[in-house]
PDB file of N, CA and C in Angstrom:
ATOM      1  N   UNK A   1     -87.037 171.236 214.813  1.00  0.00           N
ATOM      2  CA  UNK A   1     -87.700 171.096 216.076  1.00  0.00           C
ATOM      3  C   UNK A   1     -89.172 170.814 215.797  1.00  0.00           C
ATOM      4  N   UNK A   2     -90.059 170.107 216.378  1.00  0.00           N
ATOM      5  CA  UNK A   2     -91.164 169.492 216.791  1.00  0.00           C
ATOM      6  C   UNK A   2     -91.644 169.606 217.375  1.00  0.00           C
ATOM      7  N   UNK A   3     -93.026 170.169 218.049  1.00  0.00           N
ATOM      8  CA  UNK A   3     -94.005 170.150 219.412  1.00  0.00           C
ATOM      9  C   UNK A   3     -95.134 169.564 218.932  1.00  0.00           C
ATOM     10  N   UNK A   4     -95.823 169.057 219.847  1.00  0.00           N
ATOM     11  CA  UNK A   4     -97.339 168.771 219.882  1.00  0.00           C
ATOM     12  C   UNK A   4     -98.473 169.728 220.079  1.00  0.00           C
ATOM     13  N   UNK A   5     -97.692 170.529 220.631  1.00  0.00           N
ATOM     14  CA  UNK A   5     -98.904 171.886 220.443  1.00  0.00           C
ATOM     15  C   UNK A   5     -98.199 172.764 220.704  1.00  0.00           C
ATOM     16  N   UNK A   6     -99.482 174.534 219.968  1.00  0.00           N
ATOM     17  CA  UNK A   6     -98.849 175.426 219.613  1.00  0.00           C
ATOM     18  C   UNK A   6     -97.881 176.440 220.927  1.00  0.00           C
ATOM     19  N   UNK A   7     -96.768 177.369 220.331  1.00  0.00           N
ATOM     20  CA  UNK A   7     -95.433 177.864 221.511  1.00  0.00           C
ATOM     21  C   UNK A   7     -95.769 179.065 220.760  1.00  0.00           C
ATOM     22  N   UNK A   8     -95.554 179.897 221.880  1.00  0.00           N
ATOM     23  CA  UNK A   8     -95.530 181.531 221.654  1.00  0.00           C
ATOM     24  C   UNK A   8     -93.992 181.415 221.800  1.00  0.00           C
ATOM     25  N   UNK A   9     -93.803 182.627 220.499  1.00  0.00           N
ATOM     26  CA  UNK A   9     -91.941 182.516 220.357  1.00  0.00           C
ATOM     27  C   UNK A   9     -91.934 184.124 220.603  1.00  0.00           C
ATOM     28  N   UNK A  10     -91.365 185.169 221.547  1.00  0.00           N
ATOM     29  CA  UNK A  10     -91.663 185.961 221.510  1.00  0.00           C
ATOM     30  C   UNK A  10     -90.490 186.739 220.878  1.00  0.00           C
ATOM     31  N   UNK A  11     -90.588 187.664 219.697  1.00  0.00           N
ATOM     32  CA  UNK A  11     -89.153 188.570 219.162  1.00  0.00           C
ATOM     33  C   UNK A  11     -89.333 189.864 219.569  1.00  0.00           C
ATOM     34  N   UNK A  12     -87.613 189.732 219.795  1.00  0.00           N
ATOM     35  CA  UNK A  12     -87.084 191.105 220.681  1.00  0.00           C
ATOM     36  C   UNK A  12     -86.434 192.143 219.240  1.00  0.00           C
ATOM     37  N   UNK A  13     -87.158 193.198 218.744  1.00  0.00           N
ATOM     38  CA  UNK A  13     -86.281 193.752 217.434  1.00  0.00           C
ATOM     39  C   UNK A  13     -85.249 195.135 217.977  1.00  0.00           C
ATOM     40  N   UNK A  14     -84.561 195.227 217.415  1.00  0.00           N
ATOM     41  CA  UNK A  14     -83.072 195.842 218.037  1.00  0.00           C
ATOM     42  C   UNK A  14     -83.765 197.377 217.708  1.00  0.00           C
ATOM     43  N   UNK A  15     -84.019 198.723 218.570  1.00  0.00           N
ATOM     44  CA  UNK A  15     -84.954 199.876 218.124  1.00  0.00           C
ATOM     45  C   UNK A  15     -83.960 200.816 217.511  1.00  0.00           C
ATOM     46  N   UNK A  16     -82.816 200.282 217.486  1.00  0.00           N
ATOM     47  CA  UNK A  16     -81.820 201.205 216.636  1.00  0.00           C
ATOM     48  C   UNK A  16     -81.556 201.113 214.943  1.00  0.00           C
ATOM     49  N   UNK A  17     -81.728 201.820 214.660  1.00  0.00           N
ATOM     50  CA  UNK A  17     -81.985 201.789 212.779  1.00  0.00           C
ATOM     51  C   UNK A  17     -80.506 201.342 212.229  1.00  0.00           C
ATOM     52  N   UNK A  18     -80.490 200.319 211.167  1.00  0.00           N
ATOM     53  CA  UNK A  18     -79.457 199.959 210.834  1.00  0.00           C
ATOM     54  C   UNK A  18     -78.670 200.998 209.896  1.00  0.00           C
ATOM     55  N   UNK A  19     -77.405 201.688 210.189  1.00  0.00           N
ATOM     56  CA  UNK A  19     -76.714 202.354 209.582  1.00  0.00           C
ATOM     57  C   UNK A  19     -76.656 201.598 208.297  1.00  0.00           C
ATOM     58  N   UNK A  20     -76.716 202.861 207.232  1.00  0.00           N
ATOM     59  CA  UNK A  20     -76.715 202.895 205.866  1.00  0.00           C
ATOM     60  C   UNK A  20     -75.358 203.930 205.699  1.00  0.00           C
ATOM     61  N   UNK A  21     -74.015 203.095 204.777  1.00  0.00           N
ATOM     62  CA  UNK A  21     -74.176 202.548 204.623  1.00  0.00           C
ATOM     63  C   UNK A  21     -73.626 201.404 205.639  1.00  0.00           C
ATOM     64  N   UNK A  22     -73.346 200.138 205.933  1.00  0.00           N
ATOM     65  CA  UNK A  22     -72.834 199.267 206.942  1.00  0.00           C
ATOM     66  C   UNK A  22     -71.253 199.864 207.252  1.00  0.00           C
ATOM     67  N   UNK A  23     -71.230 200.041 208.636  1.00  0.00           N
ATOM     68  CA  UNK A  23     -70.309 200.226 209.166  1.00  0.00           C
ATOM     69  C   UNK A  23     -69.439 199.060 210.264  1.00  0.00           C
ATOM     70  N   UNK A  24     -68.063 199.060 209.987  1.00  0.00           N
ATOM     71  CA  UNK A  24     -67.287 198.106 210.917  1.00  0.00           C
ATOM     72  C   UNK A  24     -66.103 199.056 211.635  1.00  0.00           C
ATOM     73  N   UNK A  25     -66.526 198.609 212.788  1.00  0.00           N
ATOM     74  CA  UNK A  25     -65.417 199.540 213.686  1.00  0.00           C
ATOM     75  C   UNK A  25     -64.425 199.140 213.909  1.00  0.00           C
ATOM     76  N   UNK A  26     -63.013 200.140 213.998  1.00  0.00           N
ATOM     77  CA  UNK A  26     -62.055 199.832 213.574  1.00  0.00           C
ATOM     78  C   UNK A  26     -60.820 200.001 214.835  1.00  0.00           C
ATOM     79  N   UNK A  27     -60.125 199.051 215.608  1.00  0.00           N
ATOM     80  CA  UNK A  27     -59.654 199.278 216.673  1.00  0.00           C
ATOM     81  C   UNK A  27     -58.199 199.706 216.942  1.00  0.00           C
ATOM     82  N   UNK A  28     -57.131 200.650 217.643  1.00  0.00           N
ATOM     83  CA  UNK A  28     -55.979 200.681 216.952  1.00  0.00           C
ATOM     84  C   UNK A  28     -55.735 199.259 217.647  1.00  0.00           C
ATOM     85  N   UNK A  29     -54.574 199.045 216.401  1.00  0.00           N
ATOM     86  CA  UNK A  29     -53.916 197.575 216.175  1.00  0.00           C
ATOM     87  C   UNK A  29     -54.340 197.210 215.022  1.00  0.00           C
ATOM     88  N   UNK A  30     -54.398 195.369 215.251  1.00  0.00           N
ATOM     89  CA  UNK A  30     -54.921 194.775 214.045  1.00  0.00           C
ATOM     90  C   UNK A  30     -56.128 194.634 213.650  1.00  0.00           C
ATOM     91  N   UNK A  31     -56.673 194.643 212.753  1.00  0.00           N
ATOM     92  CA  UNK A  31     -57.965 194.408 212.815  1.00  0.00           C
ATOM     93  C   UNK A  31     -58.645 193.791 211.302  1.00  0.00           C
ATOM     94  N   UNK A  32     -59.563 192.680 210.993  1.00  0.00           N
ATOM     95  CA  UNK A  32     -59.843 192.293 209.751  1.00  0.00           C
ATOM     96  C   UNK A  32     -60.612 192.579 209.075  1.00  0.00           C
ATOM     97  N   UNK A  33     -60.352 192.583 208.179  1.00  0.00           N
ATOM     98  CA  UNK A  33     -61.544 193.683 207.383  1.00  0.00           C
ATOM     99  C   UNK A  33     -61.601 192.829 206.035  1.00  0.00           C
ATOM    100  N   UNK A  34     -62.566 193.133 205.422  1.00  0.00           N
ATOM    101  CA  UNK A  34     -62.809 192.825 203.592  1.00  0.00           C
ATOM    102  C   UNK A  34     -63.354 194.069 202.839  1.00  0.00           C
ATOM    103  N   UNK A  35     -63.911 193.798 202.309  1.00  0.00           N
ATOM    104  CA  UNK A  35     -64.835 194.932 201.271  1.00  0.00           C
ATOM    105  C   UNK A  35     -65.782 193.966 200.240  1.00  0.00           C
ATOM    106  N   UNK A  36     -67.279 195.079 200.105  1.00  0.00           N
ATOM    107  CA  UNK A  36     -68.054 194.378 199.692  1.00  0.00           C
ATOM    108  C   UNK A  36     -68.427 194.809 197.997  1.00  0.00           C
ATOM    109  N   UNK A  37     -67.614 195.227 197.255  1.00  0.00           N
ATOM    110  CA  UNK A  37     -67.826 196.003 195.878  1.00  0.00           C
ATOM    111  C   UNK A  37     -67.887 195.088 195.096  1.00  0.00           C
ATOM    112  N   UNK A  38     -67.927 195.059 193.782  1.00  0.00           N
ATOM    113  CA  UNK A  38     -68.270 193.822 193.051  1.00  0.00           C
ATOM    114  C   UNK A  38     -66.822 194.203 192.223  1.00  0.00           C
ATOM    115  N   UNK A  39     -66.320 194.710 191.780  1.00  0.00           N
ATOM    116  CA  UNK A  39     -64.867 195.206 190.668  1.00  0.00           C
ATOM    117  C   UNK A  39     -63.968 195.159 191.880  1.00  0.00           C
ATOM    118  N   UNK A  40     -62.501 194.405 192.043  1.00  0.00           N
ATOM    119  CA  UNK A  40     -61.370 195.480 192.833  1.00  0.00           C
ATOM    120  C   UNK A  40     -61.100 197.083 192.960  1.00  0.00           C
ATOM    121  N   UNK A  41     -60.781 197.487 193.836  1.00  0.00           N
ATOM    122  CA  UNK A  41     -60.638 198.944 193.867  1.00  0.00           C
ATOM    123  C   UNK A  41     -59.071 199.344 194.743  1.00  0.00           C
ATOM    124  N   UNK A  42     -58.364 200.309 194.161  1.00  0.00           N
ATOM    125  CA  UNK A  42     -57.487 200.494 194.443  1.00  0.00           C
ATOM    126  C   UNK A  42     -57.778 200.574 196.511  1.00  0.00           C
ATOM    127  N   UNK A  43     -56.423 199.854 197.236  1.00  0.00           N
ATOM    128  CA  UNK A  43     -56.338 200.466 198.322  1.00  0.00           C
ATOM    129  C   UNK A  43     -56.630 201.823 199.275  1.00  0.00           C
ATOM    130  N   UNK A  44     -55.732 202.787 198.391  1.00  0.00           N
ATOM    131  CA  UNK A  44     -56.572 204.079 198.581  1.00  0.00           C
ATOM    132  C   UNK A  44     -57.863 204.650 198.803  1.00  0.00           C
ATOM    133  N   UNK A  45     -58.582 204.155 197.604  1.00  0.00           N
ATOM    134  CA  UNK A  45     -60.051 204.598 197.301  1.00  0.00           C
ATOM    135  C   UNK A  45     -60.701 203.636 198.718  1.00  0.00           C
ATOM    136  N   UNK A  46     -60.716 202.779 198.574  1.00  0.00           N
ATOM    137  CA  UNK A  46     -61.204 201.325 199.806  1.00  0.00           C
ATOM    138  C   UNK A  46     -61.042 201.959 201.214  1.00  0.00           C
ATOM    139  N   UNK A  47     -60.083 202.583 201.555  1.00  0.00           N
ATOM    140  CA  UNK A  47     -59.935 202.894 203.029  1.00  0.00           C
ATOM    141  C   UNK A  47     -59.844 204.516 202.670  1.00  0.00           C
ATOM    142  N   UNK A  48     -59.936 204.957 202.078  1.00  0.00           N
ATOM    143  CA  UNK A  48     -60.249 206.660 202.132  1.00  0.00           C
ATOM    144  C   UNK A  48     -60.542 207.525 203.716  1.00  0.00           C
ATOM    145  N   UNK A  49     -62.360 206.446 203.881  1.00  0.00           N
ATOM    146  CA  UNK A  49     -62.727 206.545 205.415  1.00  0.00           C
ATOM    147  C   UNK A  49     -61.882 206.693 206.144  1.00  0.00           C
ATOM    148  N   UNK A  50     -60.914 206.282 206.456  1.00  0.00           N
ATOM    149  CA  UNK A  50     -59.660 205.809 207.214  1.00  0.00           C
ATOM    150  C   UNK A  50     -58.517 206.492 207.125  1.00  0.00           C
ATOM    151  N   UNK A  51     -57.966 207.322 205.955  1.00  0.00           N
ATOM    152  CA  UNK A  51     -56.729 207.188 205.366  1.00  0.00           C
ATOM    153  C   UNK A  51     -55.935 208.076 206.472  1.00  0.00           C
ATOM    154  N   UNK A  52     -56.461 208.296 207.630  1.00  0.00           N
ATOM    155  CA  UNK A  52     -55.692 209.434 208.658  1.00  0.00           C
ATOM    156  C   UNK A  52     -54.887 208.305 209.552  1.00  0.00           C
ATOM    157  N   UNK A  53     -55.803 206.794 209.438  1.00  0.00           N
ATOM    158  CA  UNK A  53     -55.395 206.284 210.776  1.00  0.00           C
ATOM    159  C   UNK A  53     -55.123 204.745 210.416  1.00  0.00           C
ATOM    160  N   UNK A  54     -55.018 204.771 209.161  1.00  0.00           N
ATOM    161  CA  UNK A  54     -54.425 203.322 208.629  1.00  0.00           C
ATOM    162  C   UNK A  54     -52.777 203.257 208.274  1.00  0.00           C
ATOM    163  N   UNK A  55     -52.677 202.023 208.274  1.00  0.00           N
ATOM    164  CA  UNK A  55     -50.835 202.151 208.375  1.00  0.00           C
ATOM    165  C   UNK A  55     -50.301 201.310 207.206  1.00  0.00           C
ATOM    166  N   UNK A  56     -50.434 200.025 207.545  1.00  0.00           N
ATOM    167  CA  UNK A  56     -50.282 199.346 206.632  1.00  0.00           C
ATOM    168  C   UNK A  56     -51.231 197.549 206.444  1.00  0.00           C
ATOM    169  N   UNK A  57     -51.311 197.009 205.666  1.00  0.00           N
ATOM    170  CA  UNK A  57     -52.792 196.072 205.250  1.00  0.00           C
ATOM    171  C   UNK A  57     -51.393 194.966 204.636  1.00  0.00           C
ATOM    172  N   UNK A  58     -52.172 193.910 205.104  1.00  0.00           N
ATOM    173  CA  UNK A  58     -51.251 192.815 204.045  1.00  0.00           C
ATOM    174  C   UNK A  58     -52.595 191.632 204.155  1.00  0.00           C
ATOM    175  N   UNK A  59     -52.654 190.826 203.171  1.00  0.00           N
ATOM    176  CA  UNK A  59     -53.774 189.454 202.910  1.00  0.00           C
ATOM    177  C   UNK A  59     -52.938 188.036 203.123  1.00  0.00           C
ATOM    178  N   UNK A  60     -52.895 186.957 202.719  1.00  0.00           N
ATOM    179  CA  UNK A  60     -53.038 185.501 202.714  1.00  0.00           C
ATOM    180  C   UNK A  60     -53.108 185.507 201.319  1.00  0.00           C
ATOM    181  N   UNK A  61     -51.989 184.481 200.506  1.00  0.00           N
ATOM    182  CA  UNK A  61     -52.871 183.744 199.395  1.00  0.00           C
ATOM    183  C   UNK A  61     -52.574 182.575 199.697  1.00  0.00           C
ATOM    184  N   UNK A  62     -53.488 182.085 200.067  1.00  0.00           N
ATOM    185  CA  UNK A  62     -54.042 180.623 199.911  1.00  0.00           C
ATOM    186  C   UNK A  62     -53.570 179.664 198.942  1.00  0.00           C
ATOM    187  N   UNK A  63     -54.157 179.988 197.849  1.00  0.00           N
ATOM    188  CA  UNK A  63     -53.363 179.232 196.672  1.00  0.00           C
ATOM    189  C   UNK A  63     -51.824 178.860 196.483  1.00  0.00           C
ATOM    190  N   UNK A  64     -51.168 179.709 197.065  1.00  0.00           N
ATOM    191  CA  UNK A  64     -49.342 179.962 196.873  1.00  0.00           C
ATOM    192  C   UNK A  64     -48.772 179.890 198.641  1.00  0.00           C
ATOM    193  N   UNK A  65     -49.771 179.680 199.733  1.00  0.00           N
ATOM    194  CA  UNK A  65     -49.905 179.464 201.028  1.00  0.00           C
ATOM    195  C   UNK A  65     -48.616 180.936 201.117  1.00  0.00           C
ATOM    196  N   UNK A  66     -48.814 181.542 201.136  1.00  0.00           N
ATOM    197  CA  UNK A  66     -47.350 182.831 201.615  1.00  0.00           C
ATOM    198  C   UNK A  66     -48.239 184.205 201.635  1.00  0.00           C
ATOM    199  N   UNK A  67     -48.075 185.330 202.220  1.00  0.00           N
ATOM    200  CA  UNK A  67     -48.274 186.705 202.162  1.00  0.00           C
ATOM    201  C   UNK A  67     -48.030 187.237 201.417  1.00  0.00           C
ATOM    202  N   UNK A  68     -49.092 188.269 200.652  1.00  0.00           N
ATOM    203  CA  UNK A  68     -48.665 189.015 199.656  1.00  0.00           C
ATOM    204  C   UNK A  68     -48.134 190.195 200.381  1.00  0.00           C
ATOM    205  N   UNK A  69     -47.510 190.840 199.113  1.00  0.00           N
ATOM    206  CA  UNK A  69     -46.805 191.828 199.682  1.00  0.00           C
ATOM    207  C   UNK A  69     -47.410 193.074 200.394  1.00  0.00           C
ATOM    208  N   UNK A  70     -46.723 193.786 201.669  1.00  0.00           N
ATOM    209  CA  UNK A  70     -48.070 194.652 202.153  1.00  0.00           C
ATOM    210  C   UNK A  70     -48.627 195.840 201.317  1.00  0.00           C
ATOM    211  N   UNK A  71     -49.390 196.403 201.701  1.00  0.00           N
ATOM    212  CA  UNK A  71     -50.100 198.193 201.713  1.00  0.00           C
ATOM    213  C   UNK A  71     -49.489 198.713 202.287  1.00  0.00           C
ATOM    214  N   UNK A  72     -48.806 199.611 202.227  1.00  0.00           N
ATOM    215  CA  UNK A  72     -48.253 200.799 202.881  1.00  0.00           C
ATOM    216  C   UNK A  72     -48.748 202.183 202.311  1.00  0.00           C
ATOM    217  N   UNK A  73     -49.915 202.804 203.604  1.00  0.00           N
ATOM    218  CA  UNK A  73     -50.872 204.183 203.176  1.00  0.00           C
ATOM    219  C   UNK A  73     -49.453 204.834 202.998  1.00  0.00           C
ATOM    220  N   UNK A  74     -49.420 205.607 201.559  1.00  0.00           N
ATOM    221  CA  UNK A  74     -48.914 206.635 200.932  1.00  0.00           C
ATOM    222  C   UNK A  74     -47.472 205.910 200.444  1.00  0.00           C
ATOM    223  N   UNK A  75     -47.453 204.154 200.350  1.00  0.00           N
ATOM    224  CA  UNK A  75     -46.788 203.637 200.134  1.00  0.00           C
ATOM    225  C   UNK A  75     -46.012 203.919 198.608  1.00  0.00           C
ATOM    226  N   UNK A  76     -45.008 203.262 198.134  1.00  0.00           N
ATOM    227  CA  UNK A  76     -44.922 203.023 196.289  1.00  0.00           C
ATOM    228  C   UNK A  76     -44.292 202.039 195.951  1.00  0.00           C
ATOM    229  N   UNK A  77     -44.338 201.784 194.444  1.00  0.00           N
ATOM    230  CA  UNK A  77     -43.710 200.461 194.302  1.00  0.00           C
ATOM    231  C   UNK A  77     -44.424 199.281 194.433  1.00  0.00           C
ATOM    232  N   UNK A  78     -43.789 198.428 194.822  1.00  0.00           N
ATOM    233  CA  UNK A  78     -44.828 197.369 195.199  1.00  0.00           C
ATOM    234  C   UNK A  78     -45.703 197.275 196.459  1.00  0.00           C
ATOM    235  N   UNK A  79     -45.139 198.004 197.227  1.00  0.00           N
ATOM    236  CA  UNK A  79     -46.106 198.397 198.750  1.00  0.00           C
ATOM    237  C   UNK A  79     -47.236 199.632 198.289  1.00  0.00           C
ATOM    238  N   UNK A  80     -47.201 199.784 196.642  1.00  0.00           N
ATOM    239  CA  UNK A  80     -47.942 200.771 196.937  1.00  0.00           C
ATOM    240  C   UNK A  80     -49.610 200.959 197.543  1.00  0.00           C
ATOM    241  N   UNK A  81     -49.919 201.720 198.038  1.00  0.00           N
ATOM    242  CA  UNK A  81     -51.684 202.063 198.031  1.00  0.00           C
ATOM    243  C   UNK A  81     -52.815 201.781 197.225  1.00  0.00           C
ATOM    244  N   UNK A  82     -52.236 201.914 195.741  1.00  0.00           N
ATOM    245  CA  UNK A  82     -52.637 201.925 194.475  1.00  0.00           C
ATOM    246  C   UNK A  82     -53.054 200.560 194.208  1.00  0.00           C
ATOM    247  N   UNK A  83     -52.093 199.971 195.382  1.00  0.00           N
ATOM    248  CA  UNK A  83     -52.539 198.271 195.305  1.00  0.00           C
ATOM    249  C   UNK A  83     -54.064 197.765 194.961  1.00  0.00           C
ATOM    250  N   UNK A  84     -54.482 197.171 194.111  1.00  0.00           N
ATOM    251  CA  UNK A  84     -56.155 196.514 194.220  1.00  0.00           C
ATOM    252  C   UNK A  84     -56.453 195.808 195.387  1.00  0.00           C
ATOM    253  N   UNK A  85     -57.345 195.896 195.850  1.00  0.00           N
ATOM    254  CA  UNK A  85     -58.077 194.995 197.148  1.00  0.00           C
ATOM    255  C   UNK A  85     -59.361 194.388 196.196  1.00  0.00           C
ATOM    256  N   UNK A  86     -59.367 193.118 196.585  1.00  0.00           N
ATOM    257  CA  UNK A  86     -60.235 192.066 195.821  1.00  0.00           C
ATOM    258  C   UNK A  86     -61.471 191.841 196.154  1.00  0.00           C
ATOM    259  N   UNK A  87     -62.607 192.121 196.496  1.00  0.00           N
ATOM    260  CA  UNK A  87     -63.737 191.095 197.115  1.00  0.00           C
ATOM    261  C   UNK A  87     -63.994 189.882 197.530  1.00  0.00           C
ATOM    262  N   UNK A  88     -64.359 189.990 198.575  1.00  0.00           N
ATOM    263  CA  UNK A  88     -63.959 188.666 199.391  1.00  0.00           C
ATOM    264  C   UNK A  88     -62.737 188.075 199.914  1.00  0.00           C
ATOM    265  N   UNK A  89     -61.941 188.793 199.416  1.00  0.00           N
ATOM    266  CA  UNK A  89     -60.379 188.855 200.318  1.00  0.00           C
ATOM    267  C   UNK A  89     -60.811 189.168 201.300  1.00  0.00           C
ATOM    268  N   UNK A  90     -59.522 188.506 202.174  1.00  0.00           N
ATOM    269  CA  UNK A  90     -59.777 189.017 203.941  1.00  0.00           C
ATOM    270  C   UNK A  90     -58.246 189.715 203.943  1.00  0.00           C
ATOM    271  N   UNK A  91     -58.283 190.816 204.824  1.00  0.00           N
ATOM    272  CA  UNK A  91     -57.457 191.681 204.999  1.00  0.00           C
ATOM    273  C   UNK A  91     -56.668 191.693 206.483  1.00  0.00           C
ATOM    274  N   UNK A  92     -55.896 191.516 206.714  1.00  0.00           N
ATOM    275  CA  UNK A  92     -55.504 192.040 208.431  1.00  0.00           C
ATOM    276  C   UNK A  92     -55.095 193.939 208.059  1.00  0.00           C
ATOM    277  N   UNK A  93     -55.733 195.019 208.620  1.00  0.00           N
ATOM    278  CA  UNK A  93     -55.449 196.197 208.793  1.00  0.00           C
ATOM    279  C   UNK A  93     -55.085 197.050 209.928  1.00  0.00           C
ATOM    280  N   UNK A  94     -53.698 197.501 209.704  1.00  0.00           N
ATOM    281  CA  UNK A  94     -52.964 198.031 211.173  1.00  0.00           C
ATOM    282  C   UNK A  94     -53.193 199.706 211.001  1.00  0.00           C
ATOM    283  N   UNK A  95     -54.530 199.610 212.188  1.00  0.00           N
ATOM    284  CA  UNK A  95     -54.602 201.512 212.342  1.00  0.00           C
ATOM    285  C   UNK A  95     -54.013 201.905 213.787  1.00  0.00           C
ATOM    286  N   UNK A  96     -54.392 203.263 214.235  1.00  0.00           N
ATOM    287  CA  UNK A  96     -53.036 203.763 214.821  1.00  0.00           C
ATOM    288  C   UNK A  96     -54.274 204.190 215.899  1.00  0.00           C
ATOM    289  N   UNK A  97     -55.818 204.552 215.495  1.00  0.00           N
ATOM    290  CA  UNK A  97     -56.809 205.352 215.887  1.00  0.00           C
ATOM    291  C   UNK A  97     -58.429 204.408 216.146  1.00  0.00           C
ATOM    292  N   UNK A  98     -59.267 204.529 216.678  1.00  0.00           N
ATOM    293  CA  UNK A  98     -60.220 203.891 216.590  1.00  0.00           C
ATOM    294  C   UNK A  98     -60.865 204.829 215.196  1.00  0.00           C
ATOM    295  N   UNK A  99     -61.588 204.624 214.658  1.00  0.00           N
ATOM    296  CA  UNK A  99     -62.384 204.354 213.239  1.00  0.00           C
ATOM    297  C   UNK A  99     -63.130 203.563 212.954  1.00  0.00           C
ATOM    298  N   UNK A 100     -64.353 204.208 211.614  1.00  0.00           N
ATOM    299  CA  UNK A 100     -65.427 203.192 211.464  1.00  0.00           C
ATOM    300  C   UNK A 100     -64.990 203.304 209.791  1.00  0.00           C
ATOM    301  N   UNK A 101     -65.015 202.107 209.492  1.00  0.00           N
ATOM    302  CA  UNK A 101     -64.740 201.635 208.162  1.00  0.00           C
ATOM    303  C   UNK A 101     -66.386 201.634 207.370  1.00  0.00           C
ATOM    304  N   UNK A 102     -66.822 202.273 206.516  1.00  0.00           N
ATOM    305  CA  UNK A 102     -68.334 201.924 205.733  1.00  0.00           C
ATOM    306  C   UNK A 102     -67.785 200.947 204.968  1.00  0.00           C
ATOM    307  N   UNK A 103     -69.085 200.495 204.464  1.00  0.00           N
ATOM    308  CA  UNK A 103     -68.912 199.255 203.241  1.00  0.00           C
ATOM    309  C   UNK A 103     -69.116 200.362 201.983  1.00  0.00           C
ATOM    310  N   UNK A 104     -68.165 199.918 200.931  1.00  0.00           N
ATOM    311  CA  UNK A 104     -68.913 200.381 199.787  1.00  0.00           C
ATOM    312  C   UNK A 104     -69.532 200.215 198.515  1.00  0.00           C
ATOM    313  N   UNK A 105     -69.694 199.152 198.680  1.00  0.00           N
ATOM    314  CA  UNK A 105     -70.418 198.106 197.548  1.00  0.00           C
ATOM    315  C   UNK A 105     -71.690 197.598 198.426  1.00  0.00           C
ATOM    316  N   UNK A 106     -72.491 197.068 197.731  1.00  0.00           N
ATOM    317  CA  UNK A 106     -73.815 196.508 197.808  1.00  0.00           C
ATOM    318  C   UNK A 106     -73.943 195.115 197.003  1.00  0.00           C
TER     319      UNK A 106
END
C-alpha cells in the first residue's frame, strides 16, 4: 500500500496476558490438534492434559493417501497409546468433555 501523505494507524492490543504455556481448547467431539515438540512423544505423554476425556486420535498419511491406524486412550497393540505422535502431524481427536490441551514443546 501507498499514500501521499502521512495516516495515523491506530493499534488495539488484546489486555489479556498470553497464557504460558499455549493453550487449545478442546470441544467434546472431534477436534484437530498437532503438537509442537521437536522429538515424537508417545500418545500418552502428549495428551496426559486430557487423558480423562480423550477417546480415541487417528492422522492422514499423505504419502500412502489412507489412515493410520487409530489411538485408543488405554489402548494396546497396534491401537496402542504408546503410539508416537510426530510434529507437525495433524491429528483429528475424539474427547467426550470440553478441555484445554497446552502445547509442550517450544
Amino acid at each position: 500500500m501507498q499514500v501521499e501523505e502521512p495516516v495515523t494507524i491506530p493499534l488495539a492490543f488484546d489486555p489479556e496476558p498470553v497464557l504460558i504455556p499455549p493453550t487449545k481448547q478442546l470441544y467434546p467431539g472431534w477436534n484437530a490438534i498437532g503438537f509442537t515438540d521437536l522429538e515424537p512423544l508417545p500418545a500418552k505423554t502428549t495428551l496426559l492434559a486430557v487423558q480423562d476425556i480423550w477417546t480415541f486420535m487417528f492422522s492422514f498419511n499423505a504419502a500412502e493417501q489412507k489412515y493410520n491406524a487409530s489411538i485408543i486412550n488405554g489402548g494396546t497393540g497396534s491401537h496402542s497409546d504408546s503410539q508416537l505422535m510426530y510434529p507437525g502431524q495433524g491429528y483429528w481427536l475424539f474427547v467426550t468433555d470440553e478441555g484445554m490441551l497446552p502445547a509442550i514443546g517450544a
